[in-house]
Protein backbone atom coordinates (compact mmCIF):
# COMPACT_ATOMS: atom_id res chain seq x y z
CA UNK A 1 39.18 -165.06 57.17
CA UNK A 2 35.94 -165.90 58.42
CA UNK A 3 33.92 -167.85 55.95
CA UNK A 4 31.04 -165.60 56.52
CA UNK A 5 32.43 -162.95 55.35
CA UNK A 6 31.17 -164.35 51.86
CA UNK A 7 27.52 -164.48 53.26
CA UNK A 8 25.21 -161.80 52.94
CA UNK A 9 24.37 -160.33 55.81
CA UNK A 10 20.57 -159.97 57.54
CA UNK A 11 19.92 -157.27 59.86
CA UNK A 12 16.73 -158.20 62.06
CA UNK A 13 16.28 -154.59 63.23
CA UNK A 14 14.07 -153.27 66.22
CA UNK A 15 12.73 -156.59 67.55
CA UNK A 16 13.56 -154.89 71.18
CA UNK A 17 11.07 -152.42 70.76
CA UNK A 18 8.80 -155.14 69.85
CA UNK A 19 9.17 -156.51 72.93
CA UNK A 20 10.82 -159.52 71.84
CA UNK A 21 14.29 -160.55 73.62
CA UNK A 22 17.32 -160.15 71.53
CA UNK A 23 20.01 -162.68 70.92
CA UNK A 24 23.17 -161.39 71.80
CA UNK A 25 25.30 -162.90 69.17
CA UNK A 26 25.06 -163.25 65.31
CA UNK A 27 23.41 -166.19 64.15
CA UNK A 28 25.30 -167.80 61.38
CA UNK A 29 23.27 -169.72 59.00
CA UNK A 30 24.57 -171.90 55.89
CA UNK A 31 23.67 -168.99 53.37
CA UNK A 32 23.50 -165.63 55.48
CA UNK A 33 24.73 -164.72 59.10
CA UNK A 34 21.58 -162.32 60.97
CA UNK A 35 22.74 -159.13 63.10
CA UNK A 36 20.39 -158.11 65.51
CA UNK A 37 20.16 -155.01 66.28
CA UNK A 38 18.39 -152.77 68.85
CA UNK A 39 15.97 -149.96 68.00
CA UNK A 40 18.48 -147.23 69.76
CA UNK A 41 21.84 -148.57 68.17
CA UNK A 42 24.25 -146.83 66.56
CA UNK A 43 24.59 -149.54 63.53
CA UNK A 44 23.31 -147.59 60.56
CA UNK A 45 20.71 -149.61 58.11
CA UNK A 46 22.52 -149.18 55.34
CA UNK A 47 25.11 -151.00 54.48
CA UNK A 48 22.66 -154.65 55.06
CA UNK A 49 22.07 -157.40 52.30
CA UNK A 50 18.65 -157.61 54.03
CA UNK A 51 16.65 -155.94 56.40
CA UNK A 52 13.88 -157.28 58.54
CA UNK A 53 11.36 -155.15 60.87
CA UNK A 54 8.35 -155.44 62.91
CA UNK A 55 5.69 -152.78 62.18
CA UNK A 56 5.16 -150.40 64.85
CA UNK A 57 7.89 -149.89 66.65
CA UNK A 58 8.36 -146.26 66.26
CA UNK A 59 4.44 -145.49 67.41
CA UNK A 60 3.13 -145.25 70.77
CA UNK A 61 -0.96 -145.43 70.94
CA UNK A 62 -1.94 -143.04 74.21
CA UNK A 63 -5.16 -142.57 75.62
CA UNK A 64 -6.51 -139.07 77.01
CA UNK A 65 -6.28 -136.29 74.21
CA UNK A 66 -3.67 -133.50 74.14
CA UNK A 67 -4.63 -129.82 74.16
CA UNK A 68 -6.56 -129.83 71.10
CA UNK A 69 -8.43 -133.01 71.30
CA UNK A 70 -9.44 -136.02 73.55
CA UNK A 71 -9.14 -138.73 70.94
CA UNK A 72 -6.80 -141.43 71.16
CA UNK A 73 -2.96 -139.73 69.89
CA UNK A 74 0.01 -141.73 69.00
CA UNK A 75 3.17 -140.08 69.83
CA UNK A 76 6.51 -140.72 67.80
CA UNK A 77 10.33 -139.97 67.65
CA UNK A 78 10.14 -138.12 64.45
CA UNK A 79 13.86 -137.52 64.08
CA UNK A 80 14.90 -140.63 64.42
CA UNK A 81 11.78 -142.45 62.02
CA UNK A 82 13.36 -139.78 59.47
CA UNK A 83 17.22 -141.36 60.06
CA UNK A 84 16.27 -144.48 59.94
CA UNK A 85 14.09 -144.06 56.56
CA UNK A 86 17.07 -142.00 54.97
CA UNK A 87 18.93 -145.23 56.04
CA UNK A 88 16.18 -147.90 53.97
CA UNK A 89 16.50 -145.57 50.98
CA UNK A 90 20.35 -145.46 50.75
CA UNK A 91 20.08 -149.54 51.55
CA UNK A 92 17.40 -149.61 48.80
CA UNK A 93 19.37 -147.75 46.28
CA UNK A 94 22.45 -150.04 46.59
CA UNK A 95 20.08 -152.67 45.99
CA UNK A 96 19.62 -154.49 49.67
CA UNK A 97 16.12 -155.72 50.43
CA UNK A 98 13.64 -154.87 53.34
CA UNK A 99 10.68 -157.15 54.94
CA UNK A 100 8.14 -154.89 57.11
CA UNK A 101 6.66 -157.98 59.01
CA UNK A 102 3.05 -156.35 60.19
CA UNK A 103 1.31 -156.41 63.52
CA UNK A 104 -2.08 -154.14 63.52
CA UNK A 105 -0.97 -151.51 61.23
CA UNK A 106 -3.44 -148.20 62.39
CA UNK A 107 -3.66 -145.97 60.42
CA UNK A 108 -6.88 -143.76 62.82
CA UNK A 109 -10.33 -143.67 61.96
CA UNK A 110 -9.11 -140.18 59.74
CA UNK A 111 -5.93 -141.49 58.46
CA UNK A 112 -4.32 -138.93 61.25
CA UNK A 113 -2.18 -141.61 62.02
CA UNK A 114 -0.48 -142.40 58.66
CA UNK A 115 3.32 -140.92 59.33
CA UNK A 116 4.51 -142.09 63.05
CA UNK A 117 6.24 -145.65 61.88
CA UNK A 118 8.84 -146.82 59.84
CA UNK A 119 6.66 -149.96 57.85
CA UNK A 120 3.27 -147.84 58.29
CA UNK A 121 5.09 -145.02 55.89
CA UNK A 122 6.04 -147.18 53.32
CA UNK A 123 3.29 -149.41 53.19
CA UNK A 124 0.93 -146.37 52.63
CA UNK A 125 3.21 -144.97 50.34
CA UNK A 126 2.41 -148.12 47.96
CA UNK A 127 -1.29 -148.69 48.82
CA UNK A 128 -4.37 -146.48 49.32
CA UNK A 129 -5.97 -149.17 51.57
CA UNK A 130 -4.73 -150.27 54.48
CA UNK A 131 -7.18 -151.64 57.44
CA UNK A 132 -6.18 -153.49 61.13
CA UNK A 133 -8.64 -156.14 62.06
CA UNK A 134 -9.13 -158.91 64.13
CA UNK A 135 -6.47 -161.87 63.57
CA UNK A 136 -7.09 -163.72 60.68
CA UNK A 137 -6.00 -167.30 60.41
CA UNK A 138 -7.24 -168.15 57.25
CA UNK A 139 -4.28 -166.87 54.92
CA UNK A 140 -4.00 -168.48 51.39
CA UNK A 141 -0.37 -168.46 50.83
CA UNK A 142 0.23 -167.61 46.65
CA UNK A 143 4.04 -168.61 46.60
CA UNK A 144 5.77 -171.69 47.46
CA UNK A 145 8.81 -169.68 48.39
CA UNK A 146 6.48 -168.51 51.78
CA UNK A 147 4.52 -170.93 52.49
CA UNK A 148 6.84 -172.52 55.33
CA UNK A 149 6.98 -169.03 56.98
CA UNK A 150 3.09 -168.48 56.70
CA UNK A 151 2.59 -171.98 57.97
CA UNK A 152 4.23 -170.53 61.27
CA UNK A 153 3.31 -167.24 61.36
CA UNK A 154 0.23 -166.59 58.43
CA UNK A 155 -2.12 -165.02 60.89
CA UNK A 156 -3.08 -161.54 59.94
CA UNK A 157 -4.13 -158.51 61.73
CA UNK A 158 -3.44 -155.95 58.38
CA UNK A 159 -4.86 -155.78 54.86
CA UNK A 160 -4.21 -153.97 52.56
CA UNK A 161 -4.99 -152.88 48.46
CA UNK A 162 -5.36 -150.44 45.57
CA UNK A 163 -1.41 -150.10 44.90
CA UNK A 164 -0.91 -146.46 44.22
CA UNK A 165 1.05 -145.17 40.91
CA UNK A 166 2.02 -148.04 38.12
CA UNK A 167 3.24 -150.60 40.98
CA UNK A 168 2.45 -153.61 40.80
CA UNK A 169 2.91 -155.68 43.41
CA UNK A 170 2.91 -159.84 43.36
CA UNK A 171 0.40 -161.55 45.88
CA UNK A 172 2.40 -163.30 47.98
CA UNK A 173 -0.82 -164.66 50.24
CA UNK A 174 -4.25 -163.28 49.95
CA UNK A 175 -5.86 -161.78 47.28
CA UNK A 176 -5.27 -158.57 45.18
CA UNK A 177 -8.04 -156.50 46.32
CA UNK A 178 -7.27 -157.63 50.05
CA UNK A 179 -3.21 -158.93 50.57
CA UNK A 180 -2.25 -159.81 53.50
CA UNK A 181 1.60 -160.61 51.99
CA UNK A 182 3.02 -159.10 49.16
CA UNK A 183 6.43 -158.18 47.80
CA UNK A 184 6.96 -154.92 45.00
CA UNK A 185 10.06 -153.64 43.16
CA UNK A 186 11.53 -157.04 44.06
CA UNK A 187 12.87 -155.48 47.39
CA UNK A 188 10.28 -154.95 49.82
CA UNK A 189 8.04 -157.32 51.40
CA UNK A 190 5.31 -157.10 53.54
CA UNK A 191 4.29 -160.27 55.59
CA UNK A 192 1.81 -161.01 58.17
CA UNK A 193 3.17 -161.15 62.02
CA UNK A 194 0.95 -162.79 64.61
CA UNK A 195 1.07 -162.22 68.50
CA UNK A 196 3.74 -164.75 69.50
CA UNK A 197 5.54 -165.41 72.12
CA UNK A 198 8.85 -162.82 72.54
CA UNK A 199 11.43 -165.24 73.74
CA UNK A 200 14.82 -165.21 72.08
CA UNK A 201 13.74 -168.61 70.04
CA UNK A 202 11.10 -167.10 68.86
CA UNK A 203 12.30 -164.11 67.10
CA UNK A 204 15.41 -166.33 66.13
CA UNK A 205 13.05 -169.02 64.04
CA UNK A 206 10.60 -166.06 62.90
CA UNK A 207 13.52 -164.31 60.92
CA UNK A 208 15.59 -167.14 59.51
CA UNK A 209 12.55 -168.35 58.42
CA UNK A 210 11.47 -164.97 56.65
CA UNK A 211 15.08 -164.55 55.56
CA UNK A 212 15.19 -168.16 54.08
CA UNK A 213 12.04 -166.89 52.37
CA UNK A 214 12.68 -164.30 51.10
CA UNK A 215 16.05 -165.60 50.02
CA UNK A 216 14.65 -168.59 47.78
CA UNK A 217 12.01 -166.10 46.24
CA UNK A 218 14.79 -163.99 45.27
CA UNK A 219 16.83 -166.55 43.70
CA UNK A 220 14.10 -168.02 42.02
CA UNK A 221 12.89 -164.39 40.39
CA UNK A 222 15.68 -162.00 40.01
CA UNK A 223 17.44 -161.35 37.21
CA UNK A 224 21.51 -161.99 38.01
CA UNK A 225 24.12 -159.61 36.12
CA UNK A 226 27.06 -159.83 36.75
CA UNK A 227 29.48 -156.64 37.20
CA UNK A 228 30.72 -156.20 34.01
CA UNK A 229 27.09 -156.03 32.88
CA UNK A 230 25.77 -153.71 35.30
CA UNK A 231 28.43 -151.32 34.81
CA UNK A 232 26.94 -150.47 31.55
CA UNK A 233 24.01 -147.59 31.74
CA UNK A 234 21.61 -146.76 29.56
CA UNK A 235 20.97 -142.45 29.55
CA UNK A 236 17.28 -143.31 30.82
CA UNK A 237 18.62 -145.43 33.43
CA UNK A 238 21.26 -142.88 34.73
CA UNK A 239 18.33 -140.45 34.60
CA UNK A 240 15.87 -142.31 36.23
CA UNK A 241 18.29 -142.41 39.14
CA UNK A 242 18.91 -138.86 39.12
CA UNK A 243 15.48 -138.60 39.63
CA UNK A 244 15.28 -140.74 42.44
CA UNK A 245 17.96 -139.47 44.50
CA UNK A 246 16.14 -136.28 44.06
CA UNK A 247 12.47 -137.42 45.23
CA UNK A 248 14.22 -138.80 48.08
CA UNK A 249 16.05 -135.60 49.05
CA UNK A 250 12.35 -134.03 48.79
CA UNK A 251 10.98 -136.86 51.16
CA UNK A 252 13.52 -136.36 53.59
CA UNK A 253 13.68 -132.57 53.47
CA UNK A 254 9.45 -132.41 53.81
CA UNK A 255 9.81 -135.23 56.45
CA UNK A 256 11.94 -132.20 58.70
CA UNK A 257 9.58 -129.37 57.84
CA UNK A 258 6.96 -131.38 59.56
CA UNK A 259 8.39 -132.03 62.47
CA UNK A 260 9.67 -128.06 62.59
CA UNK A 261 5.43 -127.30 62.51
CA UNK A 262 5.38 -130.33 65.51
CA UNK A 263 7.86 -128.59 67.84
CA UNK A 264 5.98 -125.05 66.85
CA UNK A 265 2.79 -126.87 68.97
CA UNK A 266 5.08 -127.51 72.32
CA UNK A 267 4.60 -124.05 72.99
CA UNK A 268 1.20 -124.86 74.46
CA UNK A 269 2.27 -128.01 76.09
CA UNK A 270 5.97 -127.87 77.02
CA UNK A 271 7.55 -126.04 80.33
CA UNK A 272 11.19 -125.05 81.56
CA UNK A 273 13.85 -125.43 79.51
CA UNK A 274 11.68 -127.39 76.33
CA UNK A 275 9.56 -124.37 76.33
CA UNK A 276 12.06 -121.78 76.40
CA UNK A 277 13.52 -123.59 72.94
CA UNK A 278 11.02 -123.98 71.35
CA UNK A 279 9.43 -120.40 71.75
CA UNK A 280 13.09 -118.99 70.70
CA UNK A 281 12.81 -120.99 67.95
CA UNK A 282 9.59 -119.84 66.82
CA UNK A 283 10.33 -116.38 67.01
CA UNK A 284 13.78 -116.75 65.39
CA UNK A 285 12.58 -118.73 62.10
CA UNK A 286 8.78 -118.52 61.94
CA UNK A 287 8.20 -115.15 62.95
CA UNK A 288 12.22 -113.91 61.56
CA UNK A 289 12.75 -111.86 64.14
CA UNK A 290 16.46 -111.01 65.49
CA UNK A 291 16.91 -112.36 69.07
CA UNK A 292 19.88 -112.35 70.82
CA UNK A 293 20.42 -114.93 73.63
CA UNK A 294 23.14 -116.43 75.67
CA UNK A 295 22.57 -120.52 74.50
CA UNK A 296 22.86 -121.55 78.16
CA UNK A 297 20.35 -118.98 79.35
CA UNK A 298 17.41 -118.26 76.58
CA UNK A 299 15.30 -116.76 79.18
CA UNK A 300 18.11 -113.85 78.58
CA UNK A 301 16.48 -113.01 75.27
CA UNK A 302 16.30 -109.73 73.93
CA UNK A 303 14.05 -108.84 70.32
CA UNK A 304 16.74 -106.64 68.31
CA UNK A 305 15.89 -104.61 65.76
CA UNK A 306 19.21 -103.69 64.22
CA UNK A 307 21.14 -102.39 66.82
CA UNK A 308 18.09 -101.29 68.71
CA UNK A 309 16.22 -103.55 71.54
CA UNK A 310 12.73 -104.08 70.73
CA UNK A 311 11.49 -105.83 74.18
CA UNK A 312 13.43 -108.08 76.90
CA UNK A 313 11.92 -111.54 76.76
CA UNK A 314 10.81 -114.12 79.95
CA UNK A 315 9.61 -117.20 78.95
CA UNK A 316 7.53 -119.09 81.51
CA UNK A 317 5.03 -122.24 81.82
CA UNK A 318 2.69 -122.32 84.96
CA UNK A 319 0.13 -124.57 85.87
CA UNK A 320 -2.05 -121.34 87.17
CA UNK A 321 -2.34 -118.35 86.09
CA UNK A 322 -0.18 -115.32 85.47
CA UNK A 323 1.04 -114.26 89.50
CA UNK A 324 2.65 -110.65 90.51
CA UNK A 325 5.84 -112.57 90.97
CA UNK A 326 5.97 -113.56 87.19
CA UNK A 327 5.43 -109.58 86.45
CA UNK A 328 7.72 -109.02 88.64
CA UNK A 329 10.78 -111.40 87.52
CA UNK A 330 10.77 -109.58 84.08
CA UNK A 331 11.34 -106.22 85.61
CA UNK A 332 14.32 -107.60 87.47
CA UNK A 333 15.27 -109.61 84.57
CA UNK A 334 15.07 -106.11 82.59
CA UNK A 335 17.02 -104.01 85.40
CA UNK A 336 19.82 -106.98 85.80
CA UNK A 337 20.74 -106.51 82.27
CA UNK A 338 20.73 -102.63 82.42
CA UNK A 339 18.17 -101.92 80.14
CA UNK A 340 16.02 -98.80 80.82
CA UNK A 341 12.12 -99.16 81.13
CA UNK A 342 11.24 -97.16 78.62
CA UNK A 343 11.79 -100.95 77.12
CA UNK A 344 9.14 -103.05 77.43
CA UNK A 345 9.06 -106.42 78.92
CA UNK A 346 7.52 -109.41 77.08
CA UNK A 347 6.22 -112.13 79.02
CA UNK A 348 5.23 -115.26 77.09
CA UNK A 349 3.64 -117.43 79.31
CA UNK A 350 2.00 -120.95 78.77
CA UNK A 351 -0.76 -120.60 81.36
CA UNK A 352 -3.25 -123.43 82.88
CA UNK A 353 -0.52 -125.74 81.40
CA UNK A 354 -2.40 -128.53 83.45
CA UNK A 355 -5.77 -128.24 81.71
CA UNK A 356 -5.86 -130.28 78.51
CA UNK A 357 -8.00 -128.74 75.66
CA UNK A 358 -6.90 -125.29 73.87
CA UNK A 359 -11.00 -123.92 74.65
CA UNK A 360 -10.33 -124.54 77.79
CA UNK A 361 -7.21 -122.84 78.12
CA UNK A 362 -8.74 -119.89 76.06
CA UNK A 363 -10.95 -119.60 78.61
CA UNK A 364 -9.33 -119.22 81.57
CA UNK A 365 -8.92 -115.18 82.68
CA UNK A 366 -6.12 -113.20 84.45
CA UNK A 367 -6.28 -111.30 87.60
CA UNK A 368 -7.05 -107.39 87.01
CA UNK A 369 -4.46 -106.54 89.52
CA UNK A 370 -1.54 -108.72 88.15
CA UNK A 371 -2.24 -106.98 84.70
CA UNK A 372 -3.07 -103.69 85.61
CA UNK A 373 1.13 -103.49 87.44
CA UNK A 374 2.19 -105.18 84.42
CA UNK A 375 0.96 -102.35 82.66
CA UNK A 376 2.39 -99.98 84.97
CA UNK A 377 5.88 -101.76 84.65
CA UNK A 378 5.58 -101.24 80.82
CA UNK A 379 5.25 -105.18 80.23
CA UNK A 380 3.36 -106.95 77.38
CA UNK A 381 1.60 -109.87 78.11
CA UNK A 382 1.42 -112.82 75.43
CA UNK A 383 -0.09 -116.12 76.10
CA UNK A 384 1.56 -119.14 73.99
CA UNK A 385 -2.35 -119.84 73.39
CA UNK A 386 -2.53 -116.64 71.81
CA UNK A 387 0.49 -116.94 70.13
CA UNK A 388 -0.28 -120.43 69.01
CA UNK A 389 -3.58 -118.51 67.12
CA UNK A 390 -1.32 -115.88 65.73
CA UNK A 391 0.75 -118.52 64.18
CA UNK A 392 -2.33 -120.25 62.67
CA UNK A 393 -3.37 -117.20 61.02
CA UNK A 394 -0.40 -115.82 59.89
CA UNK A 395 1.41 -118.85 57.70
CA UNK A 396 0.31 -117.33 54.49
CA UNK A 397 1.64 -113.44 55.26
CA UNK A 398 5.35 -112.34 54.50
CA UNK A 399 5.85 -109.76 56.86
CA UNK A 400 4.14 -112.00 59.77
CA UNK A 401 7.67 -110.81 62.64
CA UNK A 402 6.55 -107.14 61.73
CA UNK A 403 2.90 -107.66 62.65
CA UNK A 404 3.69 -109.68 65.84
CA UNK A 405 6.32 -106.62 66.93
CA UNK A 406 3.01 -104.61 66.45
CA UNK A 407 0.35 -106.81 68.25
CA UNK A 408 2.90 -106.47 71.37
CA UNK A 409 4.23 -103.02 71.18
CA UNK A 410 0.64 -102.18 70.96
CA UNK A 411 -0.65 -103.95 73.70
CA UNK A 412 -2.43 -102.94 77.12
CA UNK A 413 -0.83 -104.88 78.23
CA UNK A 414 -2.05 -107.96 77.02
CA UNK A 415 -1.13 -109.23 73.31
CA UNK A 416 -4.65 -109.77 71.69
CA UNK A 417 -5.81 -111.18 68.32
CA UNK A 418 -6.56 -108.24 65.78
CA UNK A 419 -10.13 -108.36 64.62
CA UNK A 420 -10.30 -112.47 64.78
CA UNK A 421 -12.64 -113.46 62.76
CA UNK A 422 -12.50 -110.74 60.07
CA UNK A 423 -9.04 -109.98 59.35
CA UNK A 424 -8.10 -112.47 56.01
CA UNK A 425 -4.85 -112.84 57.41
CA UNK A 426 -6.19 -114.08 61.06
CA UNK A 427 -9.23 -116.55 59.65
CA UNK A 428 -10.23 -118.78 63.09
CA UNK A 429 -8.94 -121.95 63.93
CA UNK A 430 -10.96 -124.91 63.14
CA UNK A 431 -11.82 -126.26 66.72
């Protein structure tokens, strides 16, 4: 048997998407061995002694706007940010440690940025304050334990203050009202990380030298029992755990309800296949309403109301604007699948898809001729900008599928917004 197999083990996780160059081997130290380990891999978080990650590596900072807005956005992998948390908490809870070593943590002018990284989450989650600025080199290191790492690597680019809650966090470099390095609960750490160089030396001296750290703080400050002793549990301990495991089945569980209300938005920005899923979606568990679909062909969705069909559905994105082709394609779609037309068509549409800006979009107009055969072919027209508002307005009704059914049955044939503006249960966006 290996003798590191008595070693605890370091996982330096997400350096790739750092940019830094990965060794390809574990580094075996006198005290610890370090895994590296990509951003993509498979190796779950969990089972470490140690973790160690770079700050914004599940962000990307774009400029240009998206449909609502032509600000600076930050786009994110949601689903996997939420795995890999789940992953820190069961780590945490088994007692493994975590250093979130921080580049320019941004958290936008607004705080609109404060959910879209792994180290940006949980440092806001134990300080109100935290501000990016220009590097700092002039970091005043409060424990010994760091002071080789910060000698290296102390420059700054993220402070950061007013813990939230009863934590209290130990200074680890900087001062209370502005740290730059600090460590709370006695297993997470944030340290300052400079712009270095991203060769395979580098990253292999910047975490042995956090790890030896973090590892001599440790030993120096926690409290060793050994397993005899820890197997005994006091009721408010077990409790307190309890508790725990259910705040973090909360976090997680809110954590997927946003990123539902993320995917509802695609309907004004995605096309083909993206589109067609996420409109399903929408109409399936926002809205409740019964569609039937082959899985391989959504555009083959009908609206059911018990055993009845409601309206055969075509789901299209176009750069333009609605065409006598698109009118026509539902009509076909309608007679391929037998139904009479007594039925009526829907056609949700995500128009102009290639102007940026949902006033703009609003905006644009539809040719009288194109509408006037779809109303001829008994086809309802609904634009994903429309539907988009009718999703705004509608989060706080219960009976929101039955009022859509009614906005399109009703329609001439385009789907409009029912007295917007003055209807309490339609109140306009905020632009």
């Amino acid at each position: 048997m290996s003798k590191s197999k008595d070693k605890p083990t370091v996982f330096a996780y997400g350096f790739d998407a750092a940019g830094f160059v990965l060794p390809s081997d574990p580094l075996e130290t006198a005290k610890y061995v370090v895994r590296f380990i990509g951003f993509r891999a498979e190796q779950s978080l969990e089972d470490a002694d140690g973790i160690i990650v770079p700050s914004g590596i599940f962000e990307e900072f774009k400029e240009g706007g998206t449909y609502y807005d032509s600000r600076t956005y930050v786009v994110c992998d949601k689903d996997h940010l939420a795995k890999r948390t789940k992953e820190i908490f069961q780590n945490y809870k088994r007692g493994g440690w975590i250093a979130f070593l921080l580049r320019a943590v941004n958290n936008g002018r607004y705080s609109d940025y404060k959910d879209s990284d792994l180290a940006k989450n949980l440092l806001n989650a134990f300080f109100a304050t935290v501000e990016c600025h220009d590097p700092n080199p002039y970091v005043n290191c409060k424990a010994d334990e760091f002071a080789d790492y910060l000698h290296d690597f102390g420059i700054s680019r993220t402070t950061f203050g007013s813990p939230r809650e009863k934590h209290n966090p130990r200074v680890l470099a900087g001062e209370r009202n502005a740290m730059v390095a600090a460590e709370i609960l006695g297993q997470f750490f944030f340290l300052p990380l400079p712009s270095i160089e991203k060769s395979r030396g580098t990253v292999t001296k910047l975490v042995t030298k956090c790890a030896d750290a973090i590892l001599e703080y440790k030993r120096r400050n926690d409290l060793h029992l050994p397993a005899w002793v820890e197997s005994i549990e006091f009721v408010s301990e077990k409790k307190l755990r309890e508790e725990i495991t259910t705040l973090e089945g909360q976090i997680i569980q809110r954590r997927e309800d946003l990123s539902k209300w993320r995917r509802y938005k695609g309907i004004v920005s995605a096309s083909g296949n993206a589109l067609n899923g996420v409109v399903v979606e929408l109409l399936r568990d926002y809205f409740k309403l019964d569609m039937h679909s082959k899985e391989e062909f959504i555009e083959d969705a009908m609206i059911y109301e018990g055993d009845k069909v409601l309206f055969v559905v075509e789901i299209k994105g176009v750069n333009g604007g609605l065409k006598r082709d698109h009118v026509n394609q539902v009509d076909s779609h309608r007679e391929r699948l037998g139904i009479s037309a007594e039925i009526p068509g829907l056609l949700i549409i995500n128009d102009f898809s290639d102007i940026d800006g949902l006033a703009e979009r609003k905006a644009k107009t539809f040719d009288a001729l194109h509408t006037s055969h779809a109303e001829k072919l008994n086809i309802k027209i609904l634009r994903t900008t429309t539907l988009l508002e009718i999703v705004r307005g509608s989060e706080a009704e219960n009976d929101r599928g039955a009022k859509l059914v009614q906005l399109c049955s009703t329609a001439k044939p385009m789907v409009e917004l029912p007295n917007i503006g003055n209807d309490p249960a339609l109140p306009p966006p905020n632009e």
